[in-house]
N, C-alpha and C. Protein backbone atom coordinates (compact mmCIF):
# COMPACT_ATOMS: atom_id res chain seq x y z
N UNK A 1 139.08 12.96 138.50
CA UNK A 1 137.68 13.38 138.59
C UNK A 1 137.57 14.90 138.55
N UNK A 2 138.41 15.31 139.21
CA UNK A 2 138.37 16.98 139.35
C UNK A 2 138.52 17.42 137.50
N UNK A 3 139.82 17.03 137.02
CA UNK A 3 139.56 17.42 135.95
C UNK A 3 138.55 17.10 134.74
N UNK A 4 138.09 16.37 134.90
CA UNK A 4 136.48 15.86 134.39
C UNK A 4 135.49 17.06 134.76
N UNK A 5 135.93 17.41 135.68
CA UNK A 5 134.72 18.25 136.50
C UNK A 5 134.92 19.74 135.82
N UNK A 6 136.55 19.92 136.16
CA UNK A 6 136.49 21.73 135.37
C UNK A 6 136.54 21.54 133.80
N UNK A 7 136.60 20.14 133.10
CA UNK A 7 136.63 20.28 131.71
C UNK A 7 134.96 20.50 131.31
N UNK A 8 134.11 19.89 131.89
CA UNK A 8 132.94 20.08 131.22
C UNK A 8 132.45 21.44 131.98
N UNK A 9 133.08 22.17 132.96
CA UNK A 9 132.54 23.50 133.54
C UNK A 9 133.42 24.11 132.28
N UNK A 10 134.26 24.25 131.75
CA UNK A 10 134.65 25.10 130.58
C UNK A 10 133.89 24.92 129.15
N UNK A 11 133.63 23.83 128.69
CA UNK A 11 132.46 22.96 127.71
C UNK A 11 131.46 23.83 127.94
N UNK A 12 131.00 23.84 129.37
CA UNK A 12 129.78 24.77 129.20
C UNK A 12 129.42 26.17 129.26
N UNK A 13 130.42 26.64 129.77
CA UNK A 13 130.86 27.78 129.53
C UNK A 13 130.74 28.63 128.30
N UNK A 14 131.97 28.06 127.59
CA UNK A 14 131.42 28.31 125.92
C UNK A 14 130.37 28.03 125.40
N UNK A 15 129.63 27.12 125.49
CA UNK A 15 128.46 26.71 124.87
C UNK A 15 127.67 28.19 125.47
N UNK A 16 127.35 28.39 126.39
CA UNK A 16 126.63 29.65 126.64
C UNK A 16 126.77 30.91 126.36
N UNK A 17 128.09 31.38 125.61
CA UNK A 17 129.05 31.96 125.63
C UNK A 17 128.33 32.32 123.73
N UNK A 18 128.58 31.36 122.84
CA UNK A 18 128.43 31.16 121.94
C UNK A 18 126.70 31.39 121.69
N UNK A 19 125.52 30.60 122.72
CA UNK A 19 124.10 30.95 122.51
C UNK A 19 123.93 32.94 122.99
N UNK A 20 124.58 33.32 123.77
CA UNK A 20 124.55 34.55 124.51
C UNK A 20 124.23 35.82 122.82
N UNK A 21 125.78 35.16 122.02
CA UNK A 21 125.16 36.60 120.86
C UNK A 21 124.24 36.14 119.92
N UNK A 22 123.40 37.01 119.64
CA UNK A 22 122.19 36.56 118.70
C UNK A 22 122.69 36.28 117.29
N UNK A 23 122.16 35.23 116.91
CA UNK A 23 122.58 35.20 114.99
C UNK A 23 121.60 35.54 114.33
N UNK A 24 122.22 36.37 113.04
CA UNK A 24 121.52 37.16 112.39
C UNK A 24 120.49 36.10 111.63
N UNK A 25 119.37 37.15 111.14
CA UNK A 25 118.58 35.77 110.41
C UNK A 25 119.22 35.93 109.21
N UNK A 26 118.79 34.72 108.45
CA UNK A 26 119.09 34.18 106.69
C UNK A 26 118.84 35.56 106.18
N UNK A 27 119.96 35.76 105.09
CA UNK A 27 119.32 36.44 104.12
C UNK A 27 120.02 38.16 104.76
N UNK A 28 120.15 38.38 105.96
CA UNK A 28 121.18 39.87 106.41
C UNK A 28 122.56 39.75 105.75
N UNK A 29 122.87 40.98 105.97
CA UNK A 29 124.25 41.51 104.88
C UNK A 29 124.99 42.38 105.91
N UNK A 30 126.19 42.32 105.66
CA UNK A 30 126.78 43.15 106.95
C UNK A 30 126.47 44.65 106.76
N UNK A 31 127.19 45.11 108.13
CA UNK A 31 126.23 47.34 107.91
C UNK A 31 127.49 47.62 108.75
N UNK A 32 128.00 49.03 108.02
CA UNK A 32 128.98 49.62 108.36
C UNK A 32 128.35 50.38 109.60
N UNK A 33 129.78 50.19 110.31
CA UNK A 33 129.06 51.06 111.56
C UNK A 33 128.49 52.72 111.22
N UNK A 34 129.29 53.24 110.38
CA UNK A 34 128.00 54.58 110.33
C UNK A 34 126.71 54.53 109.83
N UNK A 35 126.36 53.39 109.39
CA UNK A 35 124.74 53.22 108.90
C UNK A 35 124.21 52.64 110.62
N UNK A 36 124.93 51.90 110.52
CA UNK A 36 124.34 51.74 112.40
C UNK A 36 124.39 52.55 113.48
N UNK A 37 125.28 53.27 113.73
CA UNK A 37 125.05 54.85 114.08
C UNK A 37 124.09 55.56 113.39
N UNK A 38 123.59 55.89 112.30
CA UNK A 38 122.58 56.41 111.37
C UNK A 38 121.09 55.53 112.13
N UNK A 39 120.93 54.74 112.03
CA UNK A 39 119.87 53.55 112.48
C UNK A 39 119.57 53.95 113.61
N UNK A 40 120.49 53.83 114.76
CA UNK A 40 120.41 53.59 115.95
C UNK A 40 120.03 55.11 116.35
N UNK A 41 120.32 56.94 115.15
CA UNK A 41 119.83 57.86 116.01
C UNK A 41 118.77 58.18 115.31
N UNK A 42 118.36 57.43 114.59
CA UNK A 42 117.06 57.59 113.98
C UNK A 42 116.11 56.96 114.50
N UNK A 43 116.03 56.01 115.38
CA UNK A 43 115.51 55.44 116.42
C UNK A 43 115.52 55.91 117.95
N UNK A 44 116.43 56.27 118.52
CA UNK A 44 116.43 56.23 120.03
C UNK A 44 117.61 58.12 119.80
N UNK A 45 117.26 58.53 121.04
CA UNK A 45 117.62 60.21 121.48
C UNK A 45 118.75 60.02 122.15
N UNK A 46 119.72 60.02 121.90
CA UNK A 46 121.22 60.10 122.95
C UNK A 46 122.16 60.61 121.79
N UNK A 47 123.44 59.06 122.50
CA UNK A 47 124.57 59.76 121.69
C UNK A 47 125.39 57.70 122.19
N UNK A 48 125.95 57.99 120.96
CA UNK A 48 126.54 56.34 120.78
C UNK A 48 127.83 56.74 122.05
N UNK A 49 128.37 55.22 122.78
CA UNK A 49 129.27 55.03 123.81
C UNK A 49 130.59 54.51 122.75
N UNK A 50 129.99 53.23 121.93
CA UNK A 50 131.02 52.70 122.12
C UNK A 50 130.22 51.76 120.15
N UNK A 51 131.02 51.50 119.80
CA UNK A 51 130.44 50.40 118.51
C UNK A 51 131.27 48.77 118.00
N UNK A 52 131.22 47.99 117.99
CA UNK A 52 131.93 47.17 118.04
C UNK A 52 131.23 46.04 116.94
N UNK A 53 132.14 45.70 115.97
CA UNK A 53 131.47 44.99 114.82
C UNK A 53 131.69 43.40 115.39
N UNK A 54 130.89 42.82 115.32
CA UNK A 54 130.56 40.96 115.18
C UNK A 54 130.22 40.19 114.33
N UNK A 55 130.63 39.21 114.40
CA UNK A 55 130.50 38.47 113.51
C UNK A 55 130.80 38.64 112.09
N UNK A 56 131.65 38.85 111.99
CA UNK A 56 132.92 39.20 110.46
C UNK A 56 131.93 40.71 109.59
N UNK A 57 131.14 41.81 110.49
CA UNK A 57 130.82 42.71 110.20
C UNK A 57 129.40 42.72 109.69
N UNK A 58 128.86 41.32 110.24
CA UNK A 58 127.29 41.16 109.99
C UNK A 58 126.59 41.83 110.80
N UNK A 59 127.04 42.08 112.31
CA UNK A 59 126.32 42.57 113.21
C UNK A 59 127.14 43.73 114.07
N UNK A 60 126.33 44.65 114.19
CA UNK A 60 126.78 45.95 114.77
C UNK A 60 126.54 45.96 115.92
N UNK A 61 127.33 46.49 117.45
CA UNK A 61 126.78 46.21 118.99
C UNK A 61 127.34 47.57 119.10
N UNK A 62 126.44 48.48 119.65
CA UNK A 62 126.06 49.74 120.10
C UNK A 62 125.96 49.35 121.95
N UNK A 63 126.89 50.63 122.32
CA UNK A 63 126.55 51.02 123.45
C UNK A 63 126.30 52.70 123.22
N UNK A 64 124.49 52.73 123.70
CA UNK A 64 124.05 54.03 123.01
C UNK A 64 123.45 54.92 124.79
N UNK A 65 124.36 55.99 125.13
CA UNK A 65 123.46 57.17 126.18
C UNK A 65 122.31 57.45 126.03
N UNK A 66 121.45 57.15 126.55
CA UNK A 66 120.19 58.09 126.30
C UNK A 66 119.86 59.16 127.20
N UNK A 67 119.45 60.22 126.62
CA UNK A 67 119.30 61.72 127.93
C UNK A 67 119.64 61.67 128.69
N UNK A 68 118.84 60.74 129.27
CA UNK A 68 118.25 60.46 131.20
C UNK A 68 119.66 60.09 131.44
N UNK A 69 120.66 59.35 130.92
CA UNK A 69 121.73 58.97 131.26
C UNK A 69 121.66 57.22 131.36
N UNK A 70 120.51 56.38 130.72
CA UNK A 70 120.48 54.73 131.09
C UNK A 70 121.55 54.94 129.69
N UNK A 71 121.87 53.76 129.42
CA UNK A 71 122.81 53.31 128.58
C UNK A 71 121.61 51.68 128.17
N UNK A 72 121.76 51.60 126.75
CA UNK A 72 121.41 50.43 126.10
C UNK A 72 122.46 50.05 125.54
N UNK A 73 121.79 48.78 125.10
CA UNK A 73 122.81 47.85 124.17
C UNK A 73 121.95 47.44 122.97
N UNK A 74 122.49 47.93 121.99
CA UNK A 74 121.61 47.78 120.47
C UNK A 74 122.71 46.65 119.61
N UNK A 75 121.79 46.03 118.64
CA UNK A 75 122.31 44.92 117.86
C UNK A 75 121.81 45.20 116.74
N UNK A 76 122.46 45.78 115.74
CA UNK A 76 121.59 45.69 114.35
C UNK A 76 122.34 44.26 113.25
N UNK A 77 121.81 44.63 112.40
CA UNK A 77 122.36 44.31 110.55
C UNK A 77 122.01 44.64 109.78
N UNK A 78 122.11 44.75 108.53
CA UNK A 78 121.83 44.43 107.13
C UNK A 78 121.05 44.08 106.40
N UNK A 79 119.92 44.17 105.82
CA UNK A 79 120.39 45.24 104.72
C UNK A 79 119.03 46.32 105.52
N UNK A 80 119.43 47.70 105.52
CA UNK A 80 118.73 48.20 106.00
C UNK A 80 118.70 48.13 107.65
N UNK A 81 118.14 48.46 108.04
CA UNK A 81 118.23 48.57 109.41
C UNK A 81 117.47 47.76 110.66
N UNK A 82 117.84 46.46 110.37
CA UNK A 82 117.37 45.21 111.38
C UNK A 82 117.39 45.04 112.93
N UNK A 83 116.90 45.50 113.64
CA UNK A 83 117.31 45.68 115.06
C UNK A 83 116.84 44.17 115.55
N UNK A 84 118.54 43.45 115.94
CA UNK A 84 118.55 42.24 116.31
C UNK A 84 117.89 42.01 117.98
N UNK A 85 118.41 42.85 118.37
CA UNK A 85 118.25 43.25 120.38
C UNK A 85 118.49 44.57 120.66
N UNK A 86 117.32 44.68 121.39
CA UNK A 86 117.81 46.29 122.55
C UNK A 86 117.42 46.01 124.09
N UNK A 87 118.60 46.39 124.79
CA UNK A 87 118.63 45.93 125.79
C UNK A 87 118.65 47.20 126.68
N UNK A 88 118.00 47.40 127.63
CA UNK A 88 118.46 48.31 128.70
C UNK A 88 117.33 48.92 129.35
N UNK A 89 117.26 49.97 130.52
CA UNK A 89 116.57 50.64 131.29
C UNK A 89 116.27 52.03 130.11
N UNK A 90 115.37 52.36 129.97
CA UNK A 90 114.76 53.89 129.39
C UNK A 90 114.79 53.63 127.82
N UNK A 91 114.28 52.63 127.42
CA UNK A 91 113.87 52.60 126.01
C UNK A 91 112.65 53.28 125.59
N UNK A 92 111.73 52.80 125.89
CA UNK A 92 110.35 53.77 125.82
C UNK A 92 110.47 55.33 125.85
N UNK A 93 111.34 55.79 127.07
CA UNK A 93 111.49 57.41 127.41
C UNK A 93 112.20 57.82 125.62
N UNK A 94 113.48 57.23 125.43
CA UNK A 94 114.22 57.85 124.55
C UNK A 94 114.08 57.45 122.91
N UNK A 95 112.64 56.39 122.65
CA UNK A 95 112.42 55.98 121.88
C UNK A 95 111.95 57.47 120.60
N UNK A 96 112.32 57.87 119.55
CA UNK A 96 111.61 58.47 118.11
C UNK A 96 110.82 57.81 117.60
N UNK A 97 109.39 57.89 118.10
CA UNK A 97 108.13 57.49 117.41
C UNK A 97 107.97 58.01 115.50
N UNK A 98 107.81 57.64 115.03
CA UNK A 98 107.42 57.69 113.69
C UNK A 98 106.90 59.09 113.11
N UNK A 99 106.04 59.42 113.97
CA UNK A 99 105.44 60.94 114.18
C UNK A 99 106.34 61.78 113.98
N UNK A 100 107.10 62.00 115.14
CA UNK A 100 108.05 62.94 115.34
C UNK A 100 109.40 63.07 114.36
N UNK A 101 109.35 62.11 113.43
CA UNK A 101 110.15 62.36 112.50
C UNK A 101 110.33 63.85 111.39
N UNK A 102 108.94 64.24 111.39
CA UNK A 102 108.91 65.47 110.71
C UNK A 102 109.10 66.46 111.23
C-alpha cells in the first residue's frame, strides 16, 4: 500500500511539473537568446541574471534585475518577440512604456 501511495505521489508530481512551464502557442519559432535579451531590454529597465533555453530552444526563461533590485522571471518566443509570462514584484516600476522609446 505504501508503495501505491509514493507511486502516485511521484505520478503527480510530474504531472504538475510538466503543466508548471507554459507551451508556446501554434505557429512560434524558436529565439536565440540575444534576441531575447534584445526583447526583454526593450521592454523592462535592469540587466539580465541568468537565460536558460526550453523546450528544444522555443522558449527563452530570463532571470531579469530591475533597478529597485526585484528580480522577474520572463518567458518569451518566436517569431518576434512573444512574451509567454512575467512574473515578479516591480513590473509596472521598471516597465518601457512605448513613449519613452524615443
Amino acid at each position: 500500500m505504501r508503495r501505491l501511495v509514493i507511486l502516485f505521489g511521484l505520478i503527480g508530481m510530474a504531472a504538475l511539473a510538466a503543466l508548471a512551464e507554459p507551451v508556446p502557442p501554434p505557429g512560434t519559432s524558436p529565439l536565440t537568446p540575444e534576441a531575447a535579451l534584445a526583447c526583454a531590454a526593450a521592454r523592462y529597465r535592469g540587466e539580465a541574471l541568468r537565460i536558460e533555453e526550453r523546450q528544444s530552444g522555443r522558449v527563452q526563461e530570463l532571470r531579469w534585475r530591475t533597478p529597485a533590485g526585484n528580480v522577474l522571471e520572463i518567458r518569451l518566443t518566436g517569431p518576434g518577440c512573444l512574451f509567454l509570462e512575467v512574473r515578479g514584484v516591480g513590473q509596472i516600476e521598471a516597465r518601457i512604456l512605448p513613449e519613452e522609446d524615443s
